[in-house]
N, C-alpha and C. Protein backbone atom coordinates (compact mmCIF):
# COMPACT_ATOMS: atom_id res chain seq x y z
N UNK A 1 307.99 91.31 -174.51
CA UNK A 1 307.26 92.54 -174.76
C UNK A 1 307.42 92.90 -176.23
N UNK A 2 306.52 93.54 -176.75
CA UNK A 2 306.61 93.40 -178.66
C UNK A 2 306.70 94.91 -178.55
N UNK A 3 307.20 95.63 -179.61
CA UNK A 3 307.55 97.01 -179.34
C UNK A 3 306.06 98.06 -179.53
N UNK A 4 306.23 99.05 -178.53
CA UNK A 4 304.75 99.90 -178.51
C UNK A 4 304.15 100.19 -179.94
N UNK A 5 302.60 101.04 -179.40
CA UNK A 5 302.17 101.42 -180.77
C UNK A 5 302.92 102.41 -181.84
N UNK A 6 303.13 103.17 -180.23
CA UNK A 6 303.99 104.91 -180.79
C UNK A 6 304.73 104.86 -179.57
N UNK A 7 305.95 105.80 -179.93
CA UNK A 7 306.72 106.13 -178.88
C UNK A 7 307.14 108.09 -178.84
N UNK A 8 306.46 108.24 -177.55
CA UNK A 8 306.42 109.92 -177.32
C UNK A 8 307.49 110.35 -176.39
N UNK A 9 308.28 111.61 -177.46
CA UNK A 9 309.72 111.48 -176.12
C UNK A 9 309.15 112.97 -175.80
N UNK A 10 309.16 113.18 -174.41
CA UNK A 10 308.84 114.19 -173.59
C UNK A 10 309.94 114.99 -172.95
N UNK A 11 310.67 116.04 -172.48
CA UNK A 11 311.87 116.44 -171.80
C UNK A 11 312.04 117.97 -172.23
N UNK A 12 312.97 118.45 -171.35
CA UNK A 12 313.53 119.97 -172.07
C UNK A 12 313.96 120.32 -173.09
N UNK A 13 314.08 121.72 -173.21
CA UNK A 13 314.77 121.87 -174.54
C UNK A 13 316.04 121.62 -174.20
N UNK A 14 316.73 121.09 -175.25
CA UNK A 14 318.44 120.58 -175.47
C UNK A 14 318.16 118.82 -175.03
N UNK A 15 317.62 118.59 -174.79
CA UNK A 15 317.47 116.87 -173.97
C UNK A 15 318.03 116.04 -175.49
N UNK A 16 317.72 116.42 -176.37
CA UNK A 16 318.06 115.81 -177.25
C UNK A 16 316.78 115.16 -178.04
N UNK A 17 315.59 115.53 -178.30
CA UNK A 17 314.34 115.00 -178.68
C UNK A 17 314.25 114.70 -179.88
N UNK A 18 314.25 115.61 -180.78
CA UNK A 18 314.57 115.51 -182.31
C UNK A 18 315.35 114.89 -182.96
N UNK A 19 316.60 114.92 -182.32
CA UNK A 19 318.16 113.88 -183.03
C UNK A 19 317.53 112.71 -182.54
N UNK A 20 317.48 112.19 -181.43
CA UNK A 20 317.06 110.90 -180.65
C UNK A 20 315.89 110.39 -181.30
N UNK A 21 314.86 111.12 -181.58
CA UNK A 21 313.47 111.12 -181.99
C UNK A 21 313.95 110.42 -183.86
N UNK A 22 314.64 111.22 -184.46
CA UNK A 22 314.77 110.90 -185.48
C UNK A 22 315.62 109.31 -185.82
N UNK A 23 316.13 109.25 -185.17
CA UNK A 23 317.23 108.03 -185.13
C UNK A 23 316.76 106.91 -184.69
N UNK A 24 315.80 106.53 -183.44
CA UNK A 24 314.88 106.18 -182.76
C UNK A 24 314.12 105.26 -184.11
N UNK A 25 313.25 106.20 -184.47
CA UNK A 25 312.78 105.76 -185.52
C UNK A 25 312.95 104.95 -186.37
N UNK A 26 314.30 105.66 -187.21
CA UNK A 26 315.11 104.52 -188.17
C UNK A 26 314.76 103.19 -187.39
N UNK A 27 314.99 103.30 -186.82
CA UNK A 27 316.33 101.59 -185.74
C UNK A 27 314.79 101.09 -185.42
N UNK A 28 313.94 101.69 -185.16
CA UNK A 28 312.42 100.68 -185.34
C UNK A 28 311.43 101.18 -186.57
N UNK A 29 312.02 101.38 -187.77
CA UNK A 29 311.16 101.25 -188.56
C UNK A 29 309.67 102.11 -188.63
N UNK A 30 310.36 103.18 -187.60
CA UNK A 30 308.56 103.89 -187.47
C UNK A 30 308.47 105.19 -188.06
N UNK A 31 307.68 106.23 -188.44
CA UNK A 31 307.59 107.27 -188.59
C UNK A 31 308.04 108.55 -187.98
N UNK A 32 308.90 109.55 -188.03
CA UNK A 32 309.45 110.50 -187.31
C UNK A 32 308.32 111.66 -187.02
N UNK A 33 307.39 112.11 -186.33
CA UNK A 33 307.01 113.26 -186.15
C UNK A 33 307.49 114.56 -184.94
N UNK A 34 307.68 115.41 -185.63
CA UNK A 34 307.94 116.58 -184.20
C UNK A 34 306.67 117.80 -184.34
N UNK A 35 306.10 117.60 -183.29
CA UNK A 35 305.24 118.22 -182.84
C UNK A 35 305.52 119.80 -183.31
N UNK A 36 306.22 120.31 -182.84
CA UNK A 36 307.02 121.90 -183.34
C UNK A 36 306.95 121.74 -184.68
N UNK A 37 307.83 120.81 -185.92
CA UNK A 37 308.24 121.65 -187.12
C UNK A 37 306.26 121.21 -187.69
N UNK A 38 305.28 120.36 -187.11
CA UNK A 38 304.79 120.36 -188.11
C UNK A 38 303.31 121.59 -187.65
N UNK A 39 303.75 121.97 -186.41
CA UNK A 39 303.03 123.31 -186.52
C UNK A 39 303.88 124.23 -187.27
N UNK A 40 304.96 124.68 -186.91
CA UNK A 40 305.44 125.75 -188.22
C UNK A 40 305.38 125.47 -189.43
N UNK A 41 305.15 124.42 -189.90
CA UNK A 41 304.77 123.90 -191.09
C UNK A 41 303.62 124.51 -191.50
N UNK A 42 302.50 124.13 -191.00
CA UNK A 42 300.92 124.04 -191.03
C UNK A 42 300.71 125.69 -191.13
N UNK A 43 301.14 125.79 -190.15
CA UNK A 43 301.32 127.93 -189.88
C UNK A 43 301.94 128.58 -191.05
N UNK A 44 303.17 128.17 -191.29
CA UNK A 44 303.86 128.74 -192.51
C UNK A 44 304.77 129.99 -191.54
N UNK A 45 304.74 129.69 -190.54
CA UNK A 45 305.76 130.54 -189.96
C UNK A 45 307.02 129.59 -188.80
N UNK A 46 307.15 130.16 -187.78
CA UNK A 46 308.45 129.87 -187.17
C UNK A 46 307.53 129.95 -185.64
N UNK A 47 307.89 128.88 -184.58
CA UNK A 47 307.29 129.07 -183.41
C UNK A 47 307.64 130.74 -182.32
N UNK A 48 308.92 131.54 -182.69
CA UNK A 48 309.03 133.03 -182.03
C UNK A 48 308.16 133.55 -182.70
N UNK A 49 307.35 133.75 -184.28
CA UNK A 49 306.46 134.70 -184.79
C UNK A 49 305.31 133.72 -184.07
N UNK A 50 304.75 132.66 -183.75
CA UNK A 50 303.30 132.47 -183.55
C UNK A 50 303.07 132.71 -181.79
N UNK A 51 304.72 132.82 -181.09
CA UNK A 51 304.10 133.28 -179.92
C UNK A 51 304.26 134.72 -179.71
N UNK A 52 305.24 135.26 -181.17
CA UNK A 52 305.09 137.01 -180.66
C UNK A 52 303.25 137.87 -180.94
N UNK A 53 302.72 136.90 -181.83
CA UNK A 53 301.58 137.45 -182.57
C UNK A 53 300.43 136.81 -181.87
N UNK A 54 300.31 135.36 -181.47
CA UNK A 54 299.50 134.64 -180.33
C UNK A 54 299.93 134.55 -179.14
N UNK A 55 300.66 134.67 -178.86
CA UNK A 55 301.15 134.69 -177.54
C UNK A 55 301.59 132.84 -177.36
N UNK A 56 302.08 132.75 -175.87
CA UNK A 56 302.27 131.57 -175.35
C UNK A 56 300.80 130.73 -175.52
N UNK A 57 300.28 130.91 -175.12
CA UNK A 57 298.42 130.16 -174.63
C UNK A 57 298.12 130.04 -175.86
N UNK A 58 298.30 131.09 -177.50
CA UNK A 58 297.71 130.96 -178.34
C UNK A 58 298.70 129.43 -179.35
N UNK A 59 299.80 129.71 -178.65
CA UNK A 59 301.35 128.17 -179.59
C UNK A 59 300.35 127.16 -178.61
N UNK A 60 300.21 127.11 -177.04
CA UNK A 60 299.47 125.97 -176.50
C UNK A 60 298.53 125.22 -177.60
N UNK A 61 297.24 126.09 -177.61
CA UNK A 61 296.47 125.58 -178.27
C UNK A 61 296.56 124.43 -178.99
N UNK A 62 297.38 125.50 -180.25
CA UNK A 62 297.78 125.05 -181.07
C UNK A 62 298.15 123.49 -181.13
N UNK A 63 299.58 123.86 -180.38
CA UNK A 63 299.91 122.33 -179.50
C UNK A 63 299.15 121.37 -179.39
N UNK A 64 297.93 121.76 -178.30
CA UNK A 64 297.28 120.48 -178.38
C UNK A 64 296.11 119.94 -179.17
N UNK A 65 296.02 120.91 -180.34
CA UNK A 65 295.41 120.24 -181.80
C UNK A 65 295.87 119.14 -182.26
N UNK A 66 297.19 119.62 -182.31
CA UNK A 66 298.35 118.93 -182.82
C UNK A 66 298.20 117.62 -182.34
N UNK A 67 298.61 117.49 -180.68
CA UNK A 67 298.93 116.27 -180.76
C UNK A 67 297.53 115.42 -180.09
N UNK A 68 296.17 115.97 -180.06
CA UNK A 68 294.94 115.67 -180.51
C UNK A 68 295.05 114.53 -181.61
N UNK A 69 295.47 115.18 -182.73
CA UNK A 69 295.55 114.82 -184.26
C UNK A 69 296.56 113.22 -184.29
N UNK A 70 297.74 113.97 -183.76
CA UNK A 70 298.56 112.91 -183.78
C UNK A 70 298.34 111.45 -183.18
N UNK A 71 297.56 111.99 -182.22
CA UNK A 71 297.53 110.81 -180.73
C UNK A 71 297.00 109.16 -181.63
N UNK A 72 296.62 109.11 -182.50
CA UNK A 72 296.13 107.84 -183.05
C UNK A 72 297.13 107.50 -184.14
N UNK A 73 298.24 108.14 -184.61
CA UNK A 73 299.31 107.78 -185.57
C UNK A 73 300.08 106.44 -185.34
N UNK A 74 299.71 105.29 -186.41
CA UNK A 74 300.51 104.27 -185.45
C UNK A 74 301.77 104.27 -186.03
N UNK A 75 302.84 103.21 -185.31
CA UNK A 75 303.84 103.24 -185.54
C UNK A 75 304.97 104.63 -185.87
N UNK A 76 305.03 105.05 -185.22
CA UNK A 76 305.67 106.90 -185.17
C UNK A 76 306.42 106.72 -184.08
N UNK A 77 307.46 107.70 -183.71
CA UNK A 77 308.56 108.80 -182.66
C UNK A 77 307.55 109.87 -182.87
N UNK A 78 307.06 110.46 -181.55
CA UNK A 78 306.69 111.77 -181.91
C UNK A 78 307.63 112.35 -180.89
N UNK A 79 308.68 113.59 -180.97
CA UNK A 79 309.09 114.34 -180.41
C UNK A 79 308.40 115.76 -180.22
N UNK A 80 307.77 115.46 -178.93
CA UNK A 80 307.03 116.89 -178.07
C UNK A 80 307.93 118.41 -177.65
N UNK A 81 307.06 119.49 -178.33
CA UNK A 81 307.63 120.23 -177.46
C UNK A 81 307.70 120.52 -175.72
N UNK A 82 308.89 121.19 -175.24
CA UNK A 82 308.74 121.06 -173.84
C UNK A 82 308.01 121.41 -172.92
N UNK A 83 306.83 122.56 -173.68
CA UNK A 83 305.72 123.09 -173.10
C UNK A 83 304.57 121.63 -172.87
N UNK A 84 304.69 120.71 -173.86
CA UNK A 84 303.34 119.57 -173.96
C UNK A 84 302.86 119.45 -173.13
N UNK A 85 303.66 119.26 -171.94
CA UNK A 85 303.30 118.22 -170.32
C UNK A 85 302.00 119.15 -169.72
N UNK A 86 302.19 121.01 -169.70
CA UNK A 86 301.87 121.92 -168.90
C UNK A 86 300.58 121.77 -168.97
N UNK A 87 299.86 121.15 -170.06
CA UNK A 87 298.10 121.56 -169.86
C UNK A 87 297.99 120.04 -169.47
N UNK A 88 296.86 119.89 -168.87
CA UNK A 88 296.45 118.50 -168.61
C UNK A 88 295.95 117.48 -169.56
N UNK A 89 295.29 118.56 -170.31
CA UNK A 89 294.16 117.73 -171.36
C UNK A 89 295.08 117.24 -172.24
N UNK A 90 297.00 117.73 -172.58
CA UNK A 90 297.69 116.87 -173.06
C UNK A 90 298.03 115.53 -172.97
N UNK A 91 298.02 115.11 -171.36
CA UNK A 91 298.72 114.47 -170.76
C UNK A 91 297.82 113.10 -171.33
N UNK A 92 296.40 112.70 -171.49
CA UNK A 92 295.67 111.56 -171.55
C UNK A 92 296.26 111.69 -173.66
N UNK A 93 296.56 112.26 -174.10
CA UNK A 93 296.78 112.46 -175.38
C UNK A 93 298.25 112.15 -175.85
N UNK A 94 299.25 112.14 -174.69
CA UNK A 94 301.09 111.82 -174.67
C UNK A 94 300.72 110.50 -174.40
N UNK A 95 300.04 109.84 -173.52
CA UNK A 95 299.56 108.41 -172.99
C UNK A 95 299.28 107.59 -174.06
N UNK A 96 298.46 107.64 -175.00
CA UNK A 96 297.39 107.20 -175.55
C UNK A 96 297.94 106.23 -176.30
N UNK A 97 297.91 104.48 -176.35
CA UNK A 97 298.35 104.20 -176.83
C UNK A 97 300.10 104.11 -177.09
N UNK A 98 300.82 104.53 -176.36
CA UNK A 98 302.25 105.23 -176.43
C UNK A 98 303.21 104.80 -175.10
N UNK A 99 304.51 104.50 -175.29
CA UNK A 99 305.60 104.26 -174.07
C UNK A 99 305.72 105.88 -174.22
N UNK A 100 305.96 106.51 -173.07
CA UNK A 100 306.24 107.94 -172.66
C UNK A 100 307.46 107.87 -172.19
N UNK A 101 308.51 108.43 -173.10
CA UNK A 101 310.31 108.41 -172.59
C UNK A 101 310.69 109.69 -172.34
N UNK A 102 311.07 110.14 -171.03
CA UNK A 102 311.37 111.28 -170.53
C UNK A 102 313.09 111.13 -170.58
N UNK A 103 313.79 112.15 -171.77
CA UNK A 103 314.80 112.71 -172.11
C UNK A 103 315.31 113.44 -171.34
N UNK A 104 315.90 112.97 -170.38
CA UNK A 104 316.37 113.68 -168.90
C UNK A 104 317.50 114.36 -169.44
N UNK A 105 317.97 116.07 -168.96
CA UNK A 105 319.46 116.26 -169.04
C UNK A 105 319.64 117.43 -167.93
N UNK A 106 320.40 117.89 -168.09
CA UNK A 106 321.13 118.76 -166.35
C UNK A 106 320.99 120.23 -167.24
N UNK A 107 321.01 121.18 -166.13
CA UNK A 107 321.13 122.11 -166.55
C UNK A 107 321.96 122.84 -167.62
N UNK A 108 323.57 122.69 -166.87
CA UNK A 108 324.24 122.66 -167.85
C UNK A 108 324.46 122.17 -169.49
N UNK A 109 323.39 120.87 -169.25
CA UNK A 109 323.53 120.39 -170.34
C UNK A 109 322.69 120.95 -171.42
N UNK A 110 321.71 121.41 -170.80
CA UNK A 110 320.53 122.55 -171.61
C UNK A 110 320.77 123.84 -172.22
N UNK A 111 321.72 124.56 -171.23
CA UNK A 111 322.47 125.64 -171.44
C UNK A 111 323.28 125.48 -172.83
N UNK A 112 324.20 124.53 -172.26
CA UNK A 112 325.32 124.48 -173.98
C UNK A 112 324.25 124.11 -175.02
N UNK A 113 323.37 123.29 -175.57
CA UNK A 113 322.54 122.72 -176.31
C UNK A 113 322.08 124.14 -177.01
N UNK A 114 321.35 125.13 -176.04
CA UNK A 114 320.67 125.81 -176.70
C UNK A 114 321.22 127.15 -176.65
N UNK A 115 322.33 127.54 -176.38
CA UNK A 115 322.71 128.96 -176.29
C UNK A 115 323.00 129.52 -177.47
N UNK A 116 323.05 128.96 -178.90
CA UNK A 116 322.81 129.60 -180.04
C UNK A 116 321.69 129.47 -180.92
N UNK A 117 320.65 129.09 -180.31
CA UNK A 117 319.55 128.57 -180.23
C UNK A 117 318.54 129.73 -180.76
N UNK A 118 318.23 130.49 -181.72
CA UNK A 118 317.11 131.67 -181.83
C UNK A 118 315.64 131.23 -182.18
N UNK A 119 315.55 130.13 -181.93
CA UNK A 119 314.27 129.41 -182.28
C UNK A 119 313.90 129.08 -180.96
N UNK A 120 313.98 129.46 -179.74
CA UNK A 120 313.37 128.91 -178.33
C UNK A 120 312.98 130.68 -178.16
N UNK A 121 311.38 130.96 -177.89
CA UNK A 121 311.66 132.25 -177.63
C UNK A 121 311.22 132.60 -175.86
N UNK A 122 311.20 130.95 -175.10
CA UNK A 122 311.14 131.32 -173.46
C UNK A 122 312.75 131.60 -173.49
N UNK A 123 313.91 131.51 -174.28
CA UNK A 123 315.14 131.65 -173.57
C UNK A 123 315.49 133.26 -174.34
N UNK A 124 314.78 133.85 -174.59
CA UNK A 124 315.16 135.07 -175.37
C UNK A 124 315.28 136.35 -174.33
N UNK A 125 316.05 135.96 -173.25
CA UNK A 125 316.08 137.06 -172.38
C UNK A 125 317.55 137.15 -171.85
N UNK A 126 317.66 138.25 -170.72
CA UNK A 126 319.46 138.12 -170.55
C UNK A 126 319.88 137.14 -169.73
N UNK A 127 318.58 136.43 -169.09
CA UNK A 127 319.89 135.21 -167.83
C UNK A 127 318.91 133.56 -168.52
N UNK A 128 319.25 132.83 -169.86
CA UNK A 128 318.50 131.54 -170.37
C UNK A 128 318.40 130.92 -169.44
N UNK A 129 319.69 130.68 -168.50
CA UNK A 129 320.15 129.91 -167.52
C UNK A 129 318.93 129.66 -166.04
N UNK A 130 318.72 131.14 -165.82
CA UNK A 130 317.55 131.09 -165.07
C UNK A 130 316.17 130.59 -165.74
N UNK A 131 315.45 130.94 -166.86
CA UNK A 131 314.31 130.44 -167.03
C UNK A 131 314.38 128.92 -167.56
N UNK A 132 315.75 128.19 -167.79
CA UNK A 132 315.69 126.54 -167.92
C UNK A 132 315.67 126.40 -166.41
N UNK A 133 315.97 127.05 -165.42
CA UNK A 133 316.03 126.21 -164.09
C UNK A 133 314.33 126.19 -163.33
N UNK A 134 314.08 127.44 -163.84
CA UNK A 134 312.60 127.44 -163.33
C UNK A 134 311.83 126.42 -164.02
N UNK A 135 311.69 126.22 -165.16
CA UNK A 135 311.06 125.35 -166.22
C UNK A 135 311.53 124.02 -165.95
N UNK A 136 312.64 123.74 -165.43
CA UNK A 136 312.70 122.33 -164.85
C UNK A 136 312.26 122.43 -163.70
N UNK A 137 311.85 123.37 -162.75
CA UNK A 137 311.37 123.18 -161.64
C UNK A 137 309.93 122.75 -161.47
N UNK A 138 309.61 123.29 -162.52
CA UNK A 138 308.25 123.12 -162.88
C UNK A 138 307.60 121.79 -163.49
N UNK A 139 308.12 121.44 -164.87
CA UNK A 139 308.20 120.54 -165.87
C UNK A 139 309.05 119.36 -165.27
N UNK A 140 309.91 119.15 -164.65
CA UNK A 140 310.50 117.72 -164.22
C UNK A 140 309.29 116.98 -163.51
N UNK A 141 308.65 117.20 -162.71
CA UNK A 141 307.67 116.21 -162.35
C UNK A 141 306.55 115.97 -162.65
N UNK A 142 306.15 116.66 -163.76
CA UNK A 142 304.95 116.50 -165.03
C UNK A 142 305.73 115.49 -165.84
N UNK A 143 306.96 115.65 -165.95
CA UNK A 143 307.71 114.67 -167.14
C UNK A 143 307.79 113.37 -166.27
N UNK A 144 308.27 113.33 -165.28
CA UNK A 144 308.45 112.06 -164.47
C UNK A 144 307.48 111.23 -164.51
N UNK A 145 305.86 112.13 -164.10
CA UNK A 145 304.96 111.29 -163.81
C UNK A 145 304.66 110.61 -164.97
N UNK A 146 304.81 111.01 -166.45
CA UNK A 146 304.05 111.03 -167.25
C UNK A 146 305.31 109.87 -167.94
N UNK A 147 305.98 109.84 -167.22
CA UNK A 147 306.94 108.65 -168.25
C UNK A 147 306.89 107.11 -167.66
N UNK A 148 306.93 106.61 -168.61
CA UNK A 148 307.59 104.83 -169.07
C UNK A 148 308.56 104.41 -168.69
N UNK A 149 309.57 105.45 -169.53
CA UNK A 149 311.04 104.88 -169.63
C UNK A 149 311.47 106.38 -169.13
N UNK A 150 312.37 107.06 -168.31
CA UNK A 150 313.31 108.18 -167.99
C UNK A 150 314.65 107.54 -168.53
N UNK A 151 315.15 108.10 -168.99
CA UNK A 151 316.78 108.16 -170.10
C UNK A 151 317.65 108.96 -169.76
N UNK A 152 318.34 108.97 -169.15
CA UNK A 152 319.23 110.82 -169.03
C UNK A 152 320.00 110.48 -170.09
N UNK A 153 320.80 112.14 -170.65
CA UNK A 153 321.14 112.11 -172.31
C UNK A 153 322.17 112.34 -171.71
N UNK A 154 322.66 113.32 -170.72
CA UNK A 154 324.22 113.92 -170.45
C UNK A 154 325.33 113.00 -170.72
N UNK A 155 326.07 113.73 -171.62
CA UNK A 155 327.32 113.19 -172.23
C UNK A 155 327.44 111.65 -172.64
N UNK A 156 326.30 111.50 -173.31
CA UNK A 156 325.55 109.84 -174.62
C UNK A 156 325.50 110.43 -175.86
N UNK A 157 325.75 110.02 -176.28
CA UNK A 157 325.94 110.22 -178.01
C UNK A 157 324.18 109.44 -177.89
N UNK A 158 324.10 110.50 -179.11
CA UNK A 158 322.49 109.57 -179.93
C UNK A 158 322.28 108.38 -179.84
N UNK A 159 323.29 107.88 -180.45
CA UNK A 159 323.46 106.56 -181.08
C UNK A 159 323.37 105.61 -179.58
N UNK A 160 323.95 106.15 -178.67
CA UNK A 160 323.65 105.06 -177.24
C UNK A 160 322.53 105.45 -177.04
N UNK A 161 321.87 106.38 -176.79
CA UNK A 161 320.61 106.38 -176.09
C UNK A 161 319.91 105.27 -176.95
N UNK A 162 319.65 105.71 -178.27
CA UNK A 162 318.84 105.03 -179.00
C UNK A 162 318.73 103.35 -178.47
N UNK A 163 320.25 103.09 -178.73
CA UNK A 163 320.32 101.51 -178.23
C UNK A 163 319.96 101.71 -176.97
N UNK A 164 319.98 101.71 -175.94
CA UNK A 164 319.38 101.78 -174.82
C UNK A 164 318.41 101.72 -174.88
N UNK A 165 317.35 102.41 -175.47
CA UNK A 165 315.96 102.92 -175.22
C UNK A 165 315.05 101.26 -176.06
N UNK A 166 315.73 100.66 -177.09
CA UNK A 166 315.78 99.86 -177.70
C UNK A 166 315.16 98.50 -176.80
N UNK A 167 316.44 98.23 -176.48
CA UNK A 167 316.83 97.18 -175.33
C UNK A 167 315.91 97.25 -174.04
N UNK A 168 315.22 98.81 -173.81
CA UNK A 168 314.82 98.75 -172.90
C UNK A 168 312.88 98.69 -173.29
N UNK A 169 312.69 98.97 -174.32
CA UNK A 169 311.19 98.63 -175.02
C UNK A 169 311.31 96.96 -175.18
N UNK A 170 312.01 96.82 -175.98
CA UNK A 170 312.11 95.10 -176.56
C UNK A 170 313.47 94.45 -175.96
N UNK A 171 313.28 93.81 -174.55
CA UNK A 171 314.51 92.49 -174.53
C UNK A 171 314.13 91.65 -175.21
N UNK A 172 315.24 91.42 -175.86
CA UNK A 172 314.71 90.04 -176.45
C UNK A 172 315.93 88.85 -175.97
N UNK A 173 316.65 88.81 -175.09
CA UNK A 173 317.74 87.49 -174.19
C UNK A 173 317.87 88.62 -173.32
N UNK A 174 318.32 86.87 -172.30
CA UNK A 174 318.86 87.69 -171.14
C UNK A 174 319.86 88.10 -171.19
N UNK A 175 321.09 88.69 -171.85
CA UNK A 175 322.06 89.56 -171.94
C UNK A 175 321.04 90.99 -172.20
N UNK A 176 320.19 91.71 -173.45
CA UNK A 176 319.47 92.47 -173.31
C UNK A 176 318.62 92.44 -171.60
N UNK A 177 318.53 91.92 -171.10
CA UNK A 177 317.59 92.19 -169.33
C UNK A 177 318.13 92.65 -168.65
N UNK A 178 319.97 91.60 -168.71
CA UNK A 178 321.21 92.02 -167.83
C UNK A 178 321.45 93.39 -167.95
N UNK A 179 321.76 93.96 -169.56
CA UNK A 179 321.98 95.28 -169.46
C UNK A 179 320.64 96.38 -168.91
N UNK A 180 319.53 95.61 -169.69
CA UNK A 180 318.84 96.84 -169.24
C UNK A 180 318.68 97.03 -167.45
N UNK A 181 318.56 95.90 -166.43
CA UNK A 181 319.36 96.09 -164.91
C UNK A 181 319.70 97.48 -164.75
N UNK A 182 321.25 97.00 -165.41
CA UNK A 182 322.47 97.84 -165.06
C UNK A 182 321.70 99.27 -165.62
N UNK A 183 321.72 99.34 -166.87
CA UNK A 183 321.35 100.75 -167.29
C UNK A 183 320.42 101.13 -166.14
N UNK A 184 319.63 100.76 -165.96
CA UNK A 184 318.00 101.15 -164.90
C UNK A 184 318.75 101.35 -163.37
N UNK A 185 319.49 100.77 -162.89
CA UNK A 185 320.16 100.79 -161.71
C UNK A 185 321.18 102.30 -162.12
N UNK A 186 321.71 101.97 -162.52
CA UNK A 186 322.89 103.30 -162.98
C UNK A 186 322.20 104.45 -163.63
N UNK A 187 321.17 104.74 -164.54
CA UNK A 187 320.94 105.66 -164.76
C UNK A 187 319.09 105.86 -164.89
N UNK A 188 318.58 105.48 -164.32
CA UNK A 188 317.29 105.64 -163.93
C UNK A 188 316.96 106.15 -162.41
């Protein structure tokens, strides 16, 4: 298998998208994009001012300009925000050309990730804990369907996932097959 065009990592907030996304990259030589900084970029603001002033539906949009735009970028990591999956007309646009790696992590693991977090403004209320559980209730099987490769991150350093995710785009011997097995048996 020769490595994809693009590779789109999909998952919650805290999953680890951006660190993974960025590192990812390096280790194949591709372009880093995150969907989020290069709308606050483009905007000139911060994603809590474009959904206090547009609301949620008006950051969507946005969103899927974005990765409209992006969907033909070759050789790239694009790291999605965790809203991407929710509209449909995303979903043929996360596909396109692209392995879809769903950045699996546990609740808990979302919780610690983002609890000093002032840049998520669905967790800007008094219980975070509750609206990550609903949002995975929701979003885990939009992410499932829509993935290639599923990865869980809980307690992996970057640096393993990456190799993992590696090994599991491009074997190249059967020691790379053997592991990827085991990994796929054990954590898939």
């Amino acid at each position: 298998m020769s490595l994809p065009k693009r590779v789109v990592l999909v998952g919650p907030m805290g999953a680890g998208k951006s660190t993974i996304g960025r590192m990812l990259a390096k280790e194949l030589g591709y372009r880093f994009l995150d969907s989020d900084r290069i709308i606050e970029e483009r905007c000139g603001a911060n994603i809590p001012w474009i959904f206090d002033v547009e609301g949620e539906e008006g950051f969507r949009q946005r969103e899927t300009a974005m990765l409209e735009e992006l969907s033909s970028e070759p050789k790239t990591v694009l790291a999605t925000g965790g809203g991407a999956v929710m509209r449909p007309e995303n979903h043929r646009l996360l596909k396109q050309d692209a392995v879809v790696v769903y950045l699996k992590t546990s609740i808990e693991q979302q919780v610690e990730r983002t609890r000093k977090d002032r840049n998520r403004p669905l967790l800007q209320n008094d219980d975070p804990e509750a609206v990550l559980r609903k949002l995975f209730s929701i979003r885990d099987p939009l992410y499932s369907e829509l993935a290639d490769i599923t990865m869980h991150t809980d307690r992996k350093s970057p640096r393993l996932v990456v190799r993992q995710l590696v090994n599991r785009m491009n074997p190249r011997t059967p020691r790379h097959k053997r592991q990827v097995r085991k990994e796929g048996r054990n954590h898939v």
